[in-house]
N, C-alpha and C. Protein backbone atom coordinates (compact mmCIF):
# COMPACT_ATOMS: atom_id res chain seq x y z
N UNK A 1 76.22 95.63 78.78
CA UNK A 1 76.36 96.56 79.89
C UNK A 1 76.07 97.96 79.35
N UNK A 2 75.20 98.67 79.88
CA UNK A 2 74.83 100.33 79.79
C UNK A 2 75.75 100.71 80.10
N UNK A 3 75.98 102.13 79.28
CA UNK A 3 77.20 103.43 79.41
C UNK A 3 76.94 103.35 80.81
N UNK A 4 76.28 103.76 81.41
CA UNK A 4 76.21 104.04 83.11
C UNK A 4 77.01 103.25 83.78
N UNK A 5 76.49 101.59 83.97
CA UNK A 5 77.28 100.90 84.83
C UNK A 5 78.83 100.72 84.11
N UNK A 6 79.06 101.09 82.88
CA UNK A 6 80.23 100.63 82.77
C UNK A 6 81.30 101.85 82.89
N UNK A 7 80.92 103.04 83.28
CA UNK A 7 81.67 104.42 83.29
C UNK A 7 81.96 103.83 85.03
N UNK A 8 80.64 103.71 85.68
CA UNK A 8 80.62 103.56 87.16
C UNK A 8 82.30 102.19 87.43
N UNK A 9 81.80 101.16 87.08
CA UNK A 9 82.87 99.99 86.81
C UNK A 9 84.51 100.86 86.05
N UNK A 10 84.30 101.35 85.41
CA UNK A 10 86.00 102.19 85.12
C UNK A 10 86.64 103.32 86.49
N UNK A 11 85.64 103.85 86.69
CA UNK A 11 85.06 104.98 88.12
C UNK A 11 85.98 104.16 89.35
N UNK A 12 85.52 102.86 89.76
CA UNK A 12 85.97 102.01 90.53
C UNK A 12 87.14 101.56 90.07
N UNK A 13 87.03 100.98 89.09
CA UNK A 13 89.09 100.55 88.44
C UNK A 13 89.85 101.69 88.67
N UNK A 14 89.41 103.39 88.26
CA UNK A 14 90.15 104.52 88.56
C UNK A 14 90.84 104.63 89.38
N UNK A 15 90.11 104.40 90.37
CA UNK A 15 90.87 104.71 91.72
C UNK A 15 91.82 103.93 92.53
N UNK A 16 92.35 102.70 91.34
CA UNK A 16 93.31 101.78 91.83
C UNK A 16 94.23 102.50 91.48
N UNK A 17 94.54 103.22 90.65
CA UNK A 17 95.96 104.18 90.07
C UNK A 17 95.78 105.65 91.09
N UNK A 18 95.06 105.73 91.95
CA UNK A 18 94.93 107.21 91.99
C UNK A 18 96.92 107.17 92.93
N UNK A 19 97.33 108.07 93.16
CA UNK A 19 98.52 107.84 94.16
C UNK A 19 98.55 108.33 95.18
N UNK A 20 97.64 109.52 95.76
CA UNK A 20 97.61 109.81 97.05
C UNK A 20 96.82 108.95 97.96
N UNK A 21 96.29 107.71 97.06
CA UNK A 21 95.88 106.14 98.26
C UNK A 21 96.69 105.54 98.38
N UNK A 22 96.91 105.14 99.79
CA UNK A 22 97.99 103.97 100.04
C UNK A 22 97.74 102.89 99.19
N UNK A 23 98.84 101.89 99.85
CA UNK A 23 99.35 100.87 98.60
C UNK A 23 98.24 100.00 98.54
N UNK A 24 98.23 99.46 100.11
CA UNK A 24 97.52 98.46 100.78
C UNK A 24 95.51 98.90 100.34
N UNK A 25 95.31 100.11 100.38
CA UNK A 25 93.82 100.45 100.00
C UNK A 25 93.79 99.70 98.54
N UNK A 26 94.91 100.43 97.73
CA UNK A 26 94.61 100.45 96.15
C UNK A 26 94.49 98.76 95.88
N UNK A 27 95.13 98.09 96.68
CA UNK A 27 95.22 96.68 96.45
C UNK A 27 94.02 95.89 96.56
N UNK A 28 92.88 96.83 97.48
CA UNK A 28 92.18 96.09 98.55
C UNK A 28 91.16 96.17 97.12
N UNK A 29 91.12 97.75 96.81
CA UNK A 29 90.16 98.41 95.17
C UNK A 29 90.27 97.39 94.69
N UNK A 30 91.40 96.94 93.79
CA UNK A 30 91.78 96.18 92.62
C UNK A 30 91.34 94.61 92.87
N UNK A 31 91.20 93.86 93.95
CA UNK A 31 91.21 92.90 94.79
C UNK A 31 89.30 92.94 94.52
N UNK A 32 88.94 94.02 95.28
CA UNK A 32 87.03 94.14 95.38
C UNK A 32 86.29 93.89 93.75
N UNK A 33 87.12 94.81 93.34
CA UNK A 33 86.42 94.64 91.78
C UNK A 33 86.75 94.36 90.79
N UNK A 34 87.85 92.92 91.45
CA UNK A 34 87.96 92.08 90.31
C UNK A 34 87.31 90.66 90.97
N UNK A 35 86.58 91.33 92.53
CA UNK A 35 85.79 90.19 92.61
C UNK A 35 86.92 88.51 92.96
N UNK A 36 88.28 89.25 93.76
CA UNK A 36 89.17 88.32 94.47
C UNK A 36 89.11 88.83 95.90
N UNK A 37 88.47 88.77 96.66
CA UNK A 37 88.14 88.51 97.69
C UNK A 37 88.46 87.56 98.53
N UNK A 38 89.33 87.26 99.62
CA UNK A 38 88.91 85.91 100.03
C UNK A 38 88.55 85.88 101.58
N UNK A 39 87.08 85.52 101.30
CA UNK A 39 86.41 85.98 102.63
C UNK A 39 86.06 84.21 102.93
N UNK A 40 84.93 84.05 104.14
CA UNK A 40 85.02 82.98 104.55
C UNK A 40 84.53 82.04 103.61
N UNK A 41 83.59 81.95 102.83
CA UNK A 41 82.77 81.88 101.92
C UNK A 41 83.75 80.87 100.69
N UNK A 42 85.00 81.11 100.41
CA UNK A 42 85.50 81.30 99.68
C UNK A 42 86.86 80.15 100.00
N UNK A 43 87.72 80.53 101.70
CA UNK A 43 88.48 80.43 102.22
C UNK A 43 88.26 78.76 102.44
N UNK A 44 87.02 78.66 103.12
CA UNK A 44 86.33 77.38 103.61
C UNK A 44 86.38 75.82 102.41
N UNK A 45 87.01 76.27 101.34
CA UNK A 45 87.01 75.89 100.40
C UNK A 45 88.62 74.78 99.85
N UNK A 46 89.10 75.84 100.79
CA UNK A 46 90.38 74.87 100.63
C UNK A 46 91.32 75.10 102.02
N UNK A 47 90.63 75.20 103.19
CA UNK A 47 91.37 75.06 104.40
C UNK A 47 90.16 75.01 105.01
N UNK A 48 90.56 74.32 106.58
CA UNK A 48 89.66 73.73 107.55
C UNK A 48 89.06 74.90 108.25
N UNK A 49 88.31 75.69 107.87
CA UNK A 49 87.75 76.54 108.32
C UNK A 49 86.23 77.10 108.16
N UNK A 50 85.19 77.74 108.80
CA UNK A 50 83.90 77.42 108.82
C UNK A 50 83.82 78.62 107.86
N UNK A 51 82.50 78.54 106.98
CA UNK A 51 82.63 79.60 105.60
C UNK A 51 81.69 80.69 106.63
N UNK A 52 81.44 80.88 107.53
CA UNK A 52 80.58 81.49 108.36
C UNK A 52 81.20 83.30 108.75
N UNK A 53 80.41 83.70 108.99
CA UNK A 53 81.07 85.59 109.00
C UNK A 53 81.98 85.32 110.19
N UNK A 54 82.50 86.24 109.84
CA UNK A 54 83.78 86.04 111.26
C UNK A 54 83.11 86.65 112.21
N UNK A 55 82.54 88.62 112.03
CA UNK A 55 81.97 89.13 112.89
C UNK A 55 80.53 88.26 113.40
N UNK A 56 80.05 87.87 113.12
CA UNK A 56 78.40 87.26 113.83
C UNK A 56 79.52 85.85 114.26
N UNK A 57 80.50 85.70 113.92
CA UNK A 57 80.93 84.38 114.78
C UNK A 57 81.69 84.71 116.23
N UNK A 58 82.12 85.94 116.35
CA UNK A 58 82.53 86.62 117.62
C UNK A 58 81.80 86.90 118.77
N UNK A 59 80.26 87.27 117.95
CA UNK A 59 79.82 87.85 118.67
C UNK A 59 78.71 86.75 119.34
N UNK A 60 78.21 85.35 118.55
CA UNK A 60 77.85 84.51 119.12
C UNK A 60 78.65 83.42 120.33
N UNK A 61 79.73 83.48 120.03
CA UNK A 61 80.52 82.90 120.75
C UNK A 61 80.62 84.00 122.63
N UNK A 62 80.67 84.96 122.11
CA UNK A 62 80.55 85.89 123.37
C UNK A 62 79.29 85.66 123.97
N UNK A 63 78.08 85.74 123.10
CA UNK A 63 76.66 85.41 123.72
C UNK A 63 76.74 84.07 124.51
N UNK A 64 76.79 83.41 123.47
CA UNK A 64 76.86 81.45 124.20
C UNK A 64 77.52 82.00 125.86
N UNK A 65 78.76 82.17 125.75
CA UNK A 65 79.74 82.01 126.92
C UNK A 65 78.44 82.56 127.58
N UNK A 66 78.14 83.73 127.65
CA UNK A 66 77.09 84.74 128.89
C UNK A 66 76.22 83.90 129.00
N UNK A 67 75.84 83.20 128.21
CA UNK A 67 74.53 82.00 128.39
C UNK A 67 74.67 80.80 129.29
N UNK A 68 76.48 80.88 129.64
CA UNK A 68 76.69 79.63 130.03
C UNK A 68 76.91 78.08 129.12
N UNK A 69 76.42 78.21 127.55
CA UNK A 69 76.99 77.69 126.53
C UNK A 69 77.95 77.40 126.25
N UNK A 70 78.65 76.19 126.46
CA UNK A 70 80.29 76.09 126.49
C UNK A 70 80.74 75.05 124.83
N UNK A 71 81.95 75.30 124.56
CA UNK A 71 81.99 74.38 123.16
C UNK A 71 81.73 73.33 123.37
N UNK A 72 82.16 72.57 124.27
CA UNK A 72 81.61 71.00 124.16
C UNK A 72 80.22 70.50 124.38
N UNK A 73 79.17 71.88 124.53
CA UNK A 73 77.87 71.36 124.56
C UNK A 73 76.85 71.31 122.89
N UNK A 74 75.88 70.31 123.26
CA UNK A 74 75.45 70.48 122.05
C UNK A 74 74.39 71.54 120.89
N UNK A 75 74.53 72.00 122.15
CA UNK A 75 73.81 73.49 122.06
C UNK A 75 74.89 74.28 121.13
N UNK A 76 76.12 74.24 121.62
CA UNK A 76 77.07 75.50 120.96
C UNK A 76 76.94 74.94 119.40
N UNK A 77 77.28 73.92 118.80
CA UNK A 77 77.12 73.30 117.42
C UNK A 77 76.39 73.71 116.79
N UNK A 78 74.77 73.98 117.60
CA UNK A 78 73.67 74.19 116.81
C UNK A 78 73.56 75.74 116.70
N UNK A 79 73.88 76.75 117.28
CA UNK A 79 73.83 77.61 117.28
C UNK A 79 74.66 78.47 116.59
N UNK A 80 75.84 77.54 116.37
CA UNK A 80 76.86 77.99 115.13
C UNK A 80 76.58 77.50 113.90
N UNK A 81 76.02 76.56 114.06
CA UNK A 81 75.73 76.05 112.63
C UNK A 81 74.86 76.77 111.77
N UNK A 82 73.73 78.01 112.65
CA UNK A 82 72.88 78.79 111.96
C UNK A 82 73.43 80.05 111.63
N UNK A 83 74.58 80.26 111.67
CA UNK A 83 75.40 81.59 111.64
C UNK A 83 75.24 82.13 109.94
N UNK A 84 75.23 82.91 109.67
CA UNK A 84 75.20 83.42 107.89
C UNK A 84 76.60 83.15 107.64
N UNK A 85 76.36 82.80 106.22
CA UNK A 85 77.83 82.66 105.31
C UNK A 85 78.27 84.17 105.13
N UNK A 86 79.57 84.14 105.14
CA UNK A 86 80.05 85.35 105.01
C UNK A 86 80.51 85.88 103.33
N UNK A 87 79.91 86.16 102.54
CA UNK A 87 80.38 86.27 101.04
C UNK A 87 80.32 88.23 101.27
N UNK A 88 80.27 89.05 100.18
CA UNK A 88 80.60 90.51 99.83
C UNK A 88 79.53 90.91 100.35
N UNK A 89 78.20 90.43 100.20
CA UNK A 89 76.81 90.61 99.98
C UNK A 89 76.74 90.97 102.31
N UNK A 90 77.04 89.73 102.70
CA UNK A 90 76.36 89.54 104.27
C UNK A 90 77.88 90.82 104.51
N UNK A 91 78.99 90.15 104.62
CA UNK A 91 80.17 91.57 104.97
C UNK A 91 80.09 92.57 104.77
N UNK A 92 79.89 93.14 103.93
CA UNK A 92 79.63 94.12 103.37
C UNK A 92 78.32 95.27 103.80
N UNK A 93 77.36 94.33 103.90
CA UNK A 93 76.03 95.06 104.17
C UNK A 93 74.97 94.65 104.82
N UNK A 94 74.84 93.50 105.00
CA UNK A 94 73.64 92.46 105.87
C UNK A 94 74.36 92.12 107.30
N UNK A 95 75.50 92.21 107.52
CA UNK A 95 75.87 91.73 108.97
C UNK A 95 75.59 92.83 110.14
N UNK A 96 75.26 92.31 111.44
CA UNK A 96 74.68 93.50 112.24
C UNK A 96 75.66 94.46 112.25
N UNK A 97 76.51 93.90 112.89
CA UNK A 97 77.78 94.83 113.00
C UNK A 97 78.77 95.39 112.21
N UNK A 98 78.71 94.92 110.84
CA UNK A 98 79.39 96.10 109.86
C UNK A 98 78.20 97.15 109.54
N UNK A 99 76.60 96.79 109.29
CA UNK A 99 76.08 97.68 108.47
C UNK A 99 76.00 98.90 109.87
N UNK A 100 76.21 98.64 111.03
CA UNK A 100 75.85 99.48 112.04
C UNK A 100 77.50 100.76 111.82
N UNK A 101 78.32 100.40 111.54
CA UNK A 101 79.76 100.83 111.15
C UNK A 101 79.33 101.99 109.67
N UNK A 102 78.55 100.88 109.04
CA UNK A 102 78.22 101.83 107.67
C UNK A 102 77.25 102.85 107.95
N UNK A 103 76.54 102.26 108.38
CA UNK A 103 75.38 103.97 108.81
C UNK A 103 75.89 105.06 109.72
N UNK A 104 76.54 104.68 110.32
CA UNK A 104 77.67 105.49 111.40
C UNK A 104 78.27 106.55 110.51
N UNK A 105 79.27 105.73 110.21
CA UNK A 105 80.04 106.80 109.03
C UNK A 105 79.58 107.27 108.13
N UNK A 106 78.01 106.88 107.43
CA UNK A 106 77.39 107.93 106.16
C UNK A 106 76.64 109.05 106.68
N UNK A 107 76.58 108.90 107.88
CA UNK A 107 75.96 109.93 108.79
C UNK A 107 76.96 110.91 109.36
N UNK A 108 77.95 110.71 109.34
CA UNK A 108 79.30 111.28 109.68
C UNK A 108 79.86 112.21 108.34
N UNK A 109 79.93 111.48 107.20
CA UNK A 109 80.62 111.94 106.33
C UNK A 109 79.31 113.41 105.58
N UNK A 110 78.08 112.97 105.79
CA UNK A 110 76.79 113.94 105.31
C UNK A 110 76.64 114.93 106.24
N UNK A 111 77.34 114.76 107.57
CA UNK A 111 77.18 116.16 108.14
C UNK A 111 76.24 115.63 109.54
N UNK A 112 75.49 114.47 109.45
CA UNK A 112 74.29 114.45 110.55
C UNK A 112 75.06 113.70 112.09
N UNK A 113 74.09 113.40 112.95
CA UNK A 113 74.54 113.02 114.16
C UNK A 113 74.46 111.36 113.84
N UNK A 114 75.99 111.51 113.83
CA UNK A 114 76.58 109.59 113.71
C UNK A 114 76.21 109.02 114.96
N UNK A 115 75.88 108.75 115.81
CA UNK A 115 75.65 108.30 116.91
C UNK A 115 73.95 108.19 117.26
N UNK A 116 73.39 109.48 117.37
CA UNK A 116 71.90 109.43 117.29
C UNK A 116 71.12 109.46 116.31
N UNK A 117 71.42 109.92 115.18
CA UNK A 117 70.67 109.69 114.04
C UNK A 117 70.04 108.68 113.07
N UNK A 118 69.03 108.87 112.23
CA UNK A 118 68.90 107.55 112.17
C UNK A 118 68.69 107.96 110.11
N UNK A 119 69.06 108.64 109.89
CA UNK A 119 69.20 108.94 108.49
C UNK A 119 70.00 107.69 108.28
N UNK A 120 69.95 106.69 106.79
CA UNK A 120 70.23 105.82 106.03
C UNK A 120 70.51 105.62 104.84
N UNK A 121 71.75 105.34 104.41
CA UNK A 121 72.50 104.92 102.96
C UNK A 121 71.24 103.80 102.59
N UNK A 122 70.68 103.27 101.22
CA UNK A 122 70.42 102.26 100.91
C UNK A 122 71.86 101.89 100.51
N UNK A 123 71.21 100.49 100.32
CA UNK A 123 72.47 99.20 99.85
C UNK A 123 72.87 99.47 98.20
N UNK A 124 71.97 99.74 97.78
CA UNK A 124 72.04 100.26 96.31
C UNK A 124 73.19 101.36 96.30
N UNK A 125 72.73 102.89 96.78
CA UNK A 125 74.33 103.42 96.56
C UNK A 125 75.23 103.34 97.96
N UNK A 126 75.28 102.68 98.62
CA UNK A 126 76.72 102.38 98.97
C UNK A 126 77.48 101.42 97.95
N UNK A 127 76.47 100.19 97.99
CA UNK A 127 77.51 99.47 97.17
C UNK A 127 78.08 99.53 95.63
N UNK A 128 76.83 100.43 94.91
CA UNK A 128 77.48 101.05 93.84
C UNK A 128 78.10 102.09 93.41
N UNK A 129 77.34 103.19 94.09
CA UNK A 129 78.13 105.03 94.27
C UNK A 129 76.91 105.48 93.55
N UNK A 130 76.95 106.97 93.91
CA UNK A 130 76.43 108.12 93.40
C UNK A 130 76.70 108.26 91.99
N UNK A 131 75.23 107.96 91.27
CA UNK A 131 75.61 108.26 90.03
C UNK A 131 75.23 109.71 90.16
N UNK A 132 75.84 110.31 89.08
CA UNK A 132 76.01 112.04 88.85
C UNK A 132 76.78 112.16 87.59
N UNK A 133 76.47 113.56 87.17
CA UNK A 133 76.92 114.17 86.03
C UNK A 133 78.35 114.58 86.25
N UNK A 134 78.75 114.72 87.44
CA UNK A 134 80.06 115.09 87.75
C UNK A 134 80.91 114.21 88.09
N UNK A 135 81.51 113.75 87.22
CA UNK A 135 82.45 112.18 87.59
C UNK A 135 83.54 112.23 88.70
N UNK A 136 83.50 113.71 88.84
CA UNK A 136 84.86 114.33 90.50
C UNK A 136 84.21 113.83 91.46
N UNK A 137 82.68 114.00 91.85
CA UNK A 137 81.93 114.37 93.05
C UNK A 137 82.03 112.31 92.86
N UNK A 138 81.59 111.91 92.21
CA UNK A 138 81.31 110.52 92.35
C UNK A 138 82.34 109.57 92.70
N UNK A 139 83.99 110.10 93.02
CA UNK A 139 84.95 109.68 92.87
C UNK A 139 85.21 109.62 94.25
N UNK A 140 85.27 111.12 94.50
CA UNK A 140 85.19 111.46 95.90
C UNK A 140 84.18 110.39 96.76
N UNK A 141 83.18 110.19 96.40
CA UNK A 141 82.06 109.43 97.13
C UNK A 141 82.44 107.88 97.07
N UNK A 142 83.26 107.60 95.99
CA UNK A 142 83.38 105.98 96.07
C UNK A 142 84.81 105.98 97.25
N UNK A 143 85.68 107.10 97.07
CA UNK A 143 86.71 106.43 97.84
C UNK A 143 86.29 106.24 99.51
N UNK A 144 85.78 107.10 99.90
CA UNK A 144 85.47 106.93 101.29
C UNK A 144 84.76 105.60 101.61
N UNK A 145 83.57 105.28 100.86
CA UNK A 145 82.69 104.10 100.36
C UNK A 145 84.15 102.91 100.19
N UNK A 146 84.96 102.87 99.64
CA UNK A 146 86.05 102.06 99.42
C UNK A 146 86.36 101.69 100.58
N UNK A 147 87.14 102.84 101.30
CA UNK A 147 87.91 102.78 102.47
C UNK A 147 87.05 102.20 103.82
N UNK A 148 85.64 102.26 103.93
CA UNK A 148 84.54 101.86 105.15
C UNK A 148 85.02 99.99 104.66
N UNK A 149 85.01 99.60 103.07
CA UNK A 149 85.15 98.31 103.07
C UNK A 149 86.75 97.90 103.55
N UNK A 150 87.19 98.44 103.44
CA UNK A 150 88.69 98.10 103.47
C UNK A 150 89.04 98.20 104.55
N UNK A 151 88.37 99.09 105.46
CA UNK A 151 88.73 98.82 107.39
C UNK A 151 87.74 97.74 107.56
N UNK A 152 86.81 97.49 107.12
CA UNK A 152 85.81 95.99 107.65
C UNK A 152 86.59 94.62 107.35
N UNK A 153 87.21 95.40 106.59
CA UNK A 153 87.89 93.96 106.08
C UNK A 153 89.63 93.46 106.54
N UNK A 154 90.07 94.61 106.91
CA UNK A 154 90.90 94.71 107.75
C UNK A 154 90.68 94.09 109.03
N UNK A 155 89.44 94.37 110.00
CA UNK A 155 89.02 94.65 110.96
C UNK A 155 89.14 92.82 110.62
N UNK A 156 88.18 92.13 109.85
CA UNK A 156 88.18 90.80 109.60
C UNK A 156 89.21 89.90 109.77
N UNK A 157 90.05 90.50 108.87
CA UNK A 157 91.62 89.39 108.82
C UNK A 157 91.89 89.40 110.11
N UNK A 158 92.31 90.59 111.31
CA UNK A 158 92.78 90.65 112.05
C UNK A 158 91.79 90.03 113.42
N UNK A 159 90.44 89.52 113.12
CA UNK A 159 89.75 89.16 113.92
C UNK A 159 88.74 89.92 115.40
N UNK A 160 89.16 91.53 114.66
CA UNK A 160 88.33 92.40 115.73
C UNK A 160 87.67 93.20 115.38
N UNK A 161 86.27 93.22 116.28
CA UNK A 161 85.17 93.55 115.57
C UNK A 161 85.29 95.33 114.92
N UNK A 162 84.84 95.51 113.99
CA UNK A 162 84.81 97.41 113.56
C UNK A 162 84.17 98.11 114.44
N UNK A 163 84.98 99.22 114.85
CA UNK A 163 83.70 100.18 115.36
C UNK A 163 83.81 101.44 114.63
N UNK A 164 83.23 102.55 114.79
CA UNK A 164 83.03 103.73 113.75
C UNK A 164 84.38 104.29 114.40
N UNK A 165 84.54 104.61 115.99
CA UNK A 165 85.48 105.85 116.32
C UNK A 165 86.91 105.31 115.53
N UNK A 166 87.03 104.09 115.45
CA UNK A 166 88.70 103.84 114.66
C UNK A 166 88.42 104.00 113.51
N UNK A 167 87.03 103.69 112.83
CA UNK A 167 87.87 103.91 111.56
C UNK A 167 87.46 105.57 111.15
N UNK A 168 86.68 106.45 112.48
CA UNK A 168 86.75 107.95 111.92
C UNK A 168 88.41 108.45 111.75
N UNK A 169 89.15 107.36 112.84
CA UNK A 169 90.15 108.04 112.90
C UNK A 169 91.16 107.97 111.66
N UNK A 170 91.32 106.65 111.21
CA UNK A 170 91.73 105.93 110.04
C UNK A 170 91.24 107.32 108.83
N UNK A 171 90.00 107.44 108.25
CA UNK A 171 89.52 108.22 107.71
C UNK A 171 90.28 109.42 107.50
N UNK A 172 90.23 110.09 109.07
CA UNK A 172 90.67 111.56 109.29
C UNK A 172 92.36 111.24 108.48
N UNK A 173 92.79 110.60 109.14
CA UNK A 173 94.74 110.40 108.32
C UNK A 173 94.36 110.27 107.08
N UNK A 174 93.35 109.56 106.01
CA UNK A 174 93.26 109.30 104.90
C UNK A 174 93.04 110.99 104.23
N UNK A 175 92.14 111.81 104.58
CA UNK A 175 91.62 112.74 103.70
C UNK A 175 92.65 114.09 104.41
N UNK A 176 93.46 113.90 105.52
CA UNK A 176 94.48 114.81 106.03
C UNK A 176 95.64 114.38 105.00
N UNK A 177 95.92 113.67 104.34
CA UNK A 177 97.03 113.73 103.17
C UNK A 177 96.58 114.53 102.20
N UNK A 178 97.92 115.37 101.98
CA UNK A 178 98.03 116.46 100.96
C UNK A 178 97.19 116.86 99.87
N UNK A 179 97.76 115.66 99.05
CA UNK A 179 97.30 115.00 97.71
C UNK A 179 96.00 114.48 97.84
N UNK A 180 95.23 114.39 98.59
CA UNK A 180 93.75 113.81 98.93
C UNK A 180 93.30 115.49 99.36
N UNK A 181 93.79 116.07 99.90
CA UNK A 181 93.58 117.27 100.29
C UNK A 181 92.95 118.49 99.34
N UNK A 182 93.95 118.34 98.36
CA UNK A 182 94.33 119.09 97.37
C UNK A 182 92.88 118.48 95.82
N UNK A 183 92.84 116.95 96.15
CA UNK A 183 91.81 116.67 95.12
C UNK A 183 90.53 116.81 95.77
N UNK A 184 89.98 116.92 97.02
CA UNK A 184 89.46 117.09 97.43
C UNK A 184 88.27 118.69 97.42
N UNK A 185 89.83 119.83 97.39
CA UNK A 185 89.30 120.66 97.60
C UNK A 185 89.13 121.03 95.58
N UNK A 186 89.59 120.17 94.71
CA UNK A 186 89.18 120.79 93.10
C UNK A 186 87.84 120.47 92.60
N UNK A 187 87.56 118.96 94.18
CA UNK A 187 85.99 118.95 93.34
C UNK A 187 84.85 119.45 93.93
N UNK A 188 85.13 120.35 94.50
CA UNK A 188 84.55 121.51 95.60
C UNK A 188 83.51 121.19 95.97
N UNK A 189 84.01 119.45 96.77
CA UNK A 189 82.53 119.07 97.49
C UNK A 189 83.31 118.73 98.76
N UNK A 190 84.39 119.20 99.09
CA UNK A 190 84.92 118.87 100.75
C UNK A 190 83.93 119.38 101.34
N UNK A 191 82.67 120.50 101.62
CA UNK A 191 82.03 120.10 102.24
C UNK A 191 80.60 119.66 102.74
N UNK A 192 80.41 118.55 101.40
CA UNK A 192 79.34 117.39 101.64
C UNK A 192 79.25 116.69 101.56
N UNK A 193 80.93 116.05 101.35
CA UNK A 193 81.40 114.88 101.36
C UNK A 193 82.06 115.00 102.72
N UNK A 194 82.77 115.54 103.55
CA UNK A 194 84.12 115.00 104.08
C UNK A 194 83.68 116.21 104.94
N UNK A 195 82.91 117.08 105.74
CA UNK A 195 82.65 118.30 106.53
C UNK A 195 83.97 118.17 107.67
């Protein structure tokens, strides 16, 4: 492993100790990148359940119904059966409806129009972070990046789909604590990270 990815990989362990993150985030950190996850992928493995994304399974099931597609036809089977597996990779970044959540909010957090805009994170640094010479600014950039996974995944367990306005709001309580406040304003990028 290169100095780079492995400063980046400590960068990410960091922020399981930070203390102005809740308990439940730091858990979610420590949980992501140690690569214990247990998404469907995973779950399907030792309980009766389909390894299939939860979100594209909501939202097909809503389609079918409008189609007139009911479970006991043989249509609904086949149409679930083509659903994507849900592992870090499709949750995270390939599913319609989280990556639409992620471009939302990187457009939000950079300052541009979250709603009409069409400026784009690649998959590369969301899912790894901003490399930089300044290990503050890159810290700052993973936690928010943290926290977009940790409401998707929230949003998951609890079975309802993400949208951007809850988790701007989620967000806003996260970087309105003190101590987030206060580290915020030492790495004097509150505003091009967090405007």
């Amino acid at each position: 492993m290169d100095f780079t990815n492995r400063w980046l990989v400590e960068l990410n362990f960091g922020l399981w100790g930070l203390s102005v993150l809740g308990a439940d985030f730091r858990m979610f950190i420590f949980n992501f990148m140690q690569g214990k996850l247990y998404l469907n992928n995973v779950v399907a493995r030792f309980d009766n359940i389909a390894p299939t994304c939860t979100f594209c399974e909501i939202k097909a099931k809503v389609e079918l119904r409008e189609r007139g597609i009911l479970m006991d036809m043989p249509e609904y089977n086949y149409y679930m059966n083509l659903l994507p597996v849900e592992n870090v990779d499709h949750l995270f970044w390939e599913c319609t409806t989280t990556s639409l959540v992620i471009q939302q909010c990187y457009r939000w957090v950079r300052g541009f129009d979250w709603y009409n805009g069409n400026e784009e994170i690649e998959k590369y640094e969301f899912l790894i972070g901003m490399e930089s010479e300044e290990k503050s600014i890159v810290k700052v950039d993973l936690i928010w990046k943290h926290f977009v996974r940790f409401f998707i995944y929230k949003c998951k367990k609890s079975k309802r789909i993400p949208y951007f306005p809850s988790l701007k709001f989620e967000l806003d309580g996260l970087f309105e604590n003190p101590g987030m406040q206060k580290m915020v304003h030492h790495f004097q990028f509150i505003n091009e990270i967090y405007p």
